[in-house]
Protein backbone atom coordinates (compact mmCIF):
# COMPACT_ATOMS: atom_id res chain seq x y z
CA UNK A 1 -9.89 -2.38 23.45
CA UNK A 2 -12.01 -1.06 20.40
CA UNK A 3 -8.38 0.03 18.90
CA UNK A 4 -7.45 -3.72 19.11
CA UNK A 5 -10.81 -5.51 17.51
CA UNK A 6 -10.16 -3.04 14.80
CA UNK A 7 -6.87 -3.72 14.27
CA UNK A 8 -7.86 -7.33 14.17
CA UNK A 9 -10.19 -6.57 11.43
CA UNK A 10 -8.45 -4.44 9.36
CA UNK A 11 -5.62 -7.33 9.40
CA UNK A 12 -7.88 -10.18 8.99
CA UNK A 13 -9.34 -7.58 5.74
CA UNK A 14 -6.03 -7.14 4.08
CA UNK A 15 -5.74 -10.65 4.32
CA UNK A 16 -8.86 -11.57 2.80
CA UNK A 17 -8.20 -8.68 -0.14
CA UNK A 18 -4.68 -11.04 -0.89
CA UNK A 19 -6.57 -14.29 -1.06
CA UNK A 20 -8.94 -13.07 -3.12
CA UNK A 21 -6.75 -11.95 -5.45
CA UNK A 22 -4.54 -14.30 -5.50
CA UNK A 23 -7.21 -17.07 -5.56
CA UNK A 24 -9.58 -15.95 -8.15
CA UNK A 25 -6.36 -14.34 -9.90
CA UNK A 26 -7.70 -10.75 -10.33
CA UNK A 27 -3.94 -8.89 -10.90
CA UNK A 28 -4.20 -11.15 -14.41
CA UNK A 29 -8.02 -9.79 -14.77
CA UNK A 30 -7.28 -6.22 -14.19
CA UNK A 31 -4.41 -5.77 -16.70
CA UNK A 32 -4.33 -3.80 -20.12
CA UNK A 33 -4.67 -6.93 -22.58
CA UNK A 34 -8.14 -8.42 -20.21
CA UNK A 35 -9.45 -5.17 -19.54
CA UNK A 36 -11.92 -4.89 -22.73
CA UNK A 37 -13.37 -8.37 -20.97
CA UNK A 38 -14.80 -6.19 -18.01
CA UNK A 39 -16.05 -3.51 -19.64
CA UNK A 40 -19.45 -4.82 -20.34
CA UNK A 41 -20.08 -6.49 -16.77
CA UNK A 42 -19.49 -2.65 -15.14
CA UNK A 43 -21.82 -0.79 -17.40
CA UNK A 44 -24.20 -3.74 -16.94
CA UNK A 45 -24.09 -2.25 -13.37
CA UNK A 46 -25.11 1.02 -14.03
CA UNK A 47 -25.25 3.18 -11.30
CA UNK A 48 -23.69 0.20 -9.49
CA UNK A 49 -20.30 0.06 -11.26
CA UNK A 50 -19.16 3.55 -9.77
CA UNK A 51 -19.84 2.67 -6.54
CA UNK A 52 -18.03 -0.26 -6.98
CA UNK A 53 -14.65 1.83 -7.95
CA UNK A 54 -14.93 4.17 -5.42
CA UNK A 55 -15.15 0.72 -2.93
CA UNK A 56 -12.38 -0.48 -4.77
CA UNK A 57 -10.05 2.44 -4.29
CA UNK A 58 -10.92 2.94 -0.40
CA UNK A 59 -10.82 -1.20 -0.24
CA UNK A 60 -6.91 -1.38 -1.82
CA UNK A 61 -6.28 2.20 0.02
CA UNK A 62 -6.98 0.58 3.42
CA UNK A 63 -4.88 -2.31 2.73
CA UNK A 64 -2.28 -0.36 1.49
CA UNK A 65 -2.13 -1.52 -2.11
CA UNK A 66 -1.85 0.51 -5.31
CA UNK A 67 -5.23 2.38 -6.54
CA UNK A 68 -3.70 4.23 -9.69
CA UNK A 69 -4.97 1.64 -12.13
CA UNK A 70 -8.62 2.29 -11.15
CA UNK A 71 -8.10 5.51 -12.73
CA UNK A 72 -7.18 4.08 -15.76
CA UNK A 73 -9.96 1.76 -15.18
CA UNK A 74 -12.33 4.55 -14.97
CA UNK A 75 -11.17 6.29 -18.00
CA UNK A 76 -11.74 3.31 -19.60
CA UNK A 77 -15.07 2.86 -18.93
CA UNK A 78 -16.78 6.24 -18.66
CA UNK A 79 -14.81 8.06 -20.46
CA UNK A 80 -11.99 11.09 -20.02
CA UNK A 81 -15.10 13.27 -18.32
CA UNK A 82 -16.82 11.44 -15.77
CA UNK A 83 -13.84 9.06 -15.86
CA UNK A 84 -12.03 11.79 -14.23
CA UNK A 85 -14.70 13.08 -11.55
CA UNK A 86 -14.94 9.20 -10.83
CA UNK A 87 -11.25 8.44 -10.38
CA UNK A 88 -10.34 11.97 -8.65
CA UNK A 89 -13.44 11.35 -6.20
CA UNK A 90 -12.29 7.36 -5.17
CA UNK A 91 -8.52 8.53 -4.80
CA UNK A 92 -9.46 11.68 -2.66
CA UNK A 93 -11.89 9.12 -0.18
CA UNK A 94 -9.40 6.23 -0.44
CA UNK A 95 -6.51 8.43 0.58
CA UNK A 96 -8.33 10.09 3.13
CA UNK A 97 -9.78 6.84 4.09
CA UNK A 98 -6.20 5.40 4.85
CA UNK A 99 -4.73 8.45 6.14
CA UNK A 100 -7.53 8.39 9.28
CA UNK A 101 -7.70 4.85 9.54
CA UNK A 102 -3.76 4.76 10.03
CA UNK A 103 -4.14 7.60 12.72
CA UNK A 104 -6.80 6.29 14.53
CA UNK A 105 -5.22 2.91 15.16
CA UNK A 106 -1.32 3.18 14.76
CA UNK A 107 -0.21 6.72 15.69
CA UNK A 108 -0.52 6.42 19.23
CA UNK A 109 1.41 3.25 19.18
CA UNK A 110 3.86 4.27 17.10
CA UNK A 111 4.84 7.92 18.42
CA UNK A 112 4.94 5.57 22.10
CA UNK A 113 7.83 3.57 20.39
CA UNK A 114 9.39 5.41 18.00
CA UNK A 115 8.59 9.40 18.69
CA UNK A 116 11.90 10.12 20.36
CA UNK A 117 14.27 8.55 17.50
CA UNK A 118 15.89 11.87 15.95
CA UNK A 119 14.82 10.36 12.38
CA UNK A 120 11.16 10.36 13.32
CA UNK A 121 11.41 13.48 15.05
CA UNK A 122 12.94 15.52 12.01
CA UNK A 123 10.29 13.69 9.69
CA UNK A 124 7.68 15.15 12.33
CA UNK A 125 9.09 18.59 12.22
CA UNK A 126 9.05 18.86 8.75
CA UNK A 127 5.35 17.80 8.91
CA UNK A 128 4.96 20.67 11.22
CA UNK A 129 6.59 23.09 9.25
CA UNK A 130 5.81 22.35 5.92
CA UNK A 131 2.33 20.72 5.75
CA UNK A 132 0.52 20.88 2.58
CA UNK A 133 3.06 22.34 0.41
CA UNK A 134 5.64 18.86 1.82
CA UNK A 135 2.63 16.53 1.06
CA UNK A 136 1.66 18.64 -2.46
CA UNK A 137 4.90 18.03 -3.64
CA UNK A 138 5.50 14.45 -3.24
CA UNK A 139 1.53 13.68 -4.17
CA UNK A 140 2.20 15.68 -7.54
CA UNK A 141 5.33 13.83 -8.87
CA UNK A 142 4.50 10.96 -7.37
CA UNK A 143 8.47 10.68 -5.74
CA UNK A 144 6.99 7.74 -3.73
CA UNK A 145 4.03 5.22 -3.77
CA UNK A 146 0.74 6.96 -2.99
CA UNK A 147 -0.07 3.80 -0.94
CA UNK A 148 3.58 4.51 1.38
CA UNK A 149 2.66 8.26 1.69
CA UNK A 150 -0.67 7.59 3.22
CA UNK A 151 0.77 5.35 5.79
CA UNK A 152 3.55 7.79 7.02
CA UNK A 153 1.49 10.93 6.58
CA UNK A 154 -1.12 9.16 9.10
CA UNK A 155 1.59 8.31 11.39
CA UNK A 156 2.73 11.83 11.64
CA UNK A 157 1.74 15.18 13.19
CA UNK A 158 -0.01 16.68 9.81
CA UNK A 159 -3.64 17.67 10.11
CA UNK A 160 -6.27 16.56 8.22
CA UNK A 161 -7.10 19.52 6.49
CA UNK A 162 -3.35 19.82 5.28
CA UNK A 163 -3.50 16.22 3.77
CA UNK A 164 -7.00 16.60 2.25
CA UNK A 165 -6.36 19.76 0.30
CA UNK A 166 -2.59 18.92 -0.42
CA UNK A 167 -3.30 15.46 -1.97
CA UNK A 168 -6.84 16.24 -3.91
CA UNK A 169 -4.68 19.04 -5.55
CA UNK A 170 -1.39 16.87 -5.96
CA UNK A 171 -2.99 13.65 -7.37
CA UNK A 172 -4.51 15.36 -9.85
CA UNK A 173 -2.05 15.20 -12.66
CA UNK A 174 -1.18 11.58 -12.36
CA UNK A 175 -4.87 10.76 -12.05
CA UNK A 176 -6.13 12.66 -15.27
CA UNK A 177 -3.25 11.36 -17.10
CA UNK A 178 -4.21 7.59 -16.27
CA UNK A 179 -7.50 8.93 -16.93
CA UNK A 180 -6.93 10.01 -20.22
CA UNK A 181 -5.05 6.74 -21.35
CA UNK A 182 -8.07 5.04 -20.27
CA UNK A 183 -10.52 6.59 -22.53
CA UNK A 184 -7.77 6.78 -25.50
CA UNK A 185 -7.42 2.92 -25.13
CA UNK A 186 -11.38 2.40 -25.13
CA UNK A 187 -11.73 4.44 -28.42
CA UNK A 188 -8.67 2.62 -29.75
CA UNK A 189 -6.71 5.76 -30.36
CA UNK A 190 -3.94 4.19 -28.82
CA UNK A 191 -2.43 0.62 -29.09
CA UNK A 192 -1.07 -1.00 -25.64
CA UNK A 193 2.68 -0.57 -27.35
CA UNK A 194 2.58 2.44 -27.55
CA UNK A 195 0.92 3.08 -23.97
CA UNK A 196 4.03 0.93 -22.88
CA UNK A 197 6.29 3.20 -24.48
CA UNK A 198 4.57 6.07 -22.48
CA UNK A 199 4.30 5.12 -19.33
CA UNK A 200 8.22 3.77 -19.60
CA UNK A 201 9.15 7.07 -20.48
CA UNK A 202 6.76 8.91 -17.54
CA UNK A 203 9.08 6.37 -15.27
CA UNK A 204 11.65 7.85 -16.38
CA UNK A 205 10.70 11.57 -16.03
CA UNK A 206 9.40 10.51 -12.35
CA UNK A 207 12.94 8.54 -11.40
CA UNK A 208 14.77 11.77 -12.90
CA UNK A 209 12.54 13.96 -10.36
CA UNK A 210 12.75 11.43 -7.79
CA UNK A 211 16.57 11.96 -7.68
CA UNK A 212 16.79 15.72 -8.27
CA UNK A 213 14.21 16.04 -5.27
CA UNK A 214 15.78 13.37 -2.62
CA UNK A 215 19.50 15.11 -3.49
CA UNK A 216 17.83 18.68 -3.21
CA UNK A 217 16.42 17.80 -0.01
CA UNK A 218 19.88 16.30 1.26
CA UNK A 219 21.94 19.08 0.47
CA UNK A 220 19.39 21.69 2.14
CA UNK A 221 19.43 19.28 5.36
CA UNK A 222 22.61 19.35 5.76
CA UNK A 223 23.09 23.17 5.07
CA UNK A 224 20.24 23.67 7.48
CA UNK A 225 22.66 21.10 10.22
CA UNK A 226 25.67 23.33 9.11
CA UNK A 227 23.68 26.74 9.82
CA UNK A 228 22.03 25.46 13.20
CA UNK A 229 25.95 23.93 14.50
CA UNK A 230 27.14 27.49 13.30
CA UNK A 231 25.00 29.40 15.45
CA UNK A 232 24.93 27.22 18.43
CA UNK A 233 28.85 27.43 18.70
CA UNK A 234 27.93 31.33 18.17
CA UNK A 235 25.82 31.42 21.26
CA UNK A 236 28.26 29.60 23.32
CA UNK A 237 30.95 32.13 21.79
CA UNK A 238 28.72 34.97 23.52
CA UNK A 239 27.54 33.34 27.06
CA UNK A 240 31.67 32.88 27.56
CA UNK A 241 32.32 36.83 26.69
């Protein structure tokens, strides 16, 4: 029953998050041409405006929306120091905030439906086998959204600790390097051009990665298939001698 009223809620709160932001038209707000516009209100805040990110990050975490421009955000405002301490602390508690919150209310369901489909169950086994280093890998070169990752590592079998320590290690070079832009844009050492023309080019280097990973990973499952089919038809070589 509590499972359901929660589920309710954290529905009825990812709604609210949309209409907020569509309504008061925050994704226009929170851009790289508006952002000077905000600066003042959050130091205004003082000790305030920190909070504020870190609610931010485990706010858009829980609903499953991108968090990687409050790093940027944070840069921008506190500088590359405790811009980074500020933006590695929200992403760590956001993630781990989604990655709970997902367990706690969809696992159960979801393993119920979908835990005997062989896709799942390979997914799962991997989870097993790998932990960390799996969730390391795909945290540091960010092969898909951070948002996506916390959903399907909370629907499967890794622990806690394995996420927590995997992803606080992973994010970091995608967080300082948001980080950095942030505080390089503040002291207008950098125009928004030529930020452009650098995070193009990081898409890039992440699609190239992306590609050489997902066909790396292909080829080995298959070898692994070939192996296991090998040695099966080897075992039922032996039981008829």
């Amino acid at each position: 029953m509590l499972k359901k009223i929660l589920k309710i809620v954290l529905v009825i709160f990812i709604i609210a998050i949309l209409v907020v932001i569509v309504k008061f038209k925050l994704y226009e707000k929170f851009n790289y041409e508006n952002i000077s516009s905000i600066k003042q209100f959050f130091i205004d805040l003082k000790f305030l405006g920190p909070v504020i990110i870190v609610a931010l990050y485990i706010g858009f975490s829980l609903a499953c929306l991108p968090t990687i421009q409050f790093a940027f955000v944070s840069g921008y405002l506190y500088g590359a120091v405790q811009g980074s301490i500020l933006a590695m602390v929200g992403m760590i508690i956001g993630m781990s905030s989604a990655f709970y919150g997902i367990r706690y209310l969809f696992r159960d369901g979801f393993q119920k439906k979908f835990g005997e489909n062989k896709i799942v169950k390979e997914i799962d086994g991997y989870a097993k086998k790998y932990g960390g280093r799996a969730v390391l890998v795909l945290r540091t070169f960010s092969v898909f959204p951070y948002n996506l990752q916390n959903v399907a590592y909370g629907l499967s079998s890794l622990s806690g600790f394995s996420h927590l320590w995997a992803s606080a290690i992973g994010v970091i070079p995608i967080t300082l390097f948001y980080v950095w832009f942030g505080s390089l844009f503040s002291s207008n050492t950098i125009t928004i051009k030529e930020m452009e023309s650098m995070f193009s080019k990081l898409g890039i280097v992440i699609a190239i990665l992306t590609a050489a990973m997902v066909t790396t990973i292909i080829i080995r499952t298959k070898l692994s298939k070939k192996k296991r089919e090998e040695e099966a038809i080897e075992v039922k070589e032996e039981e008829k001698q």
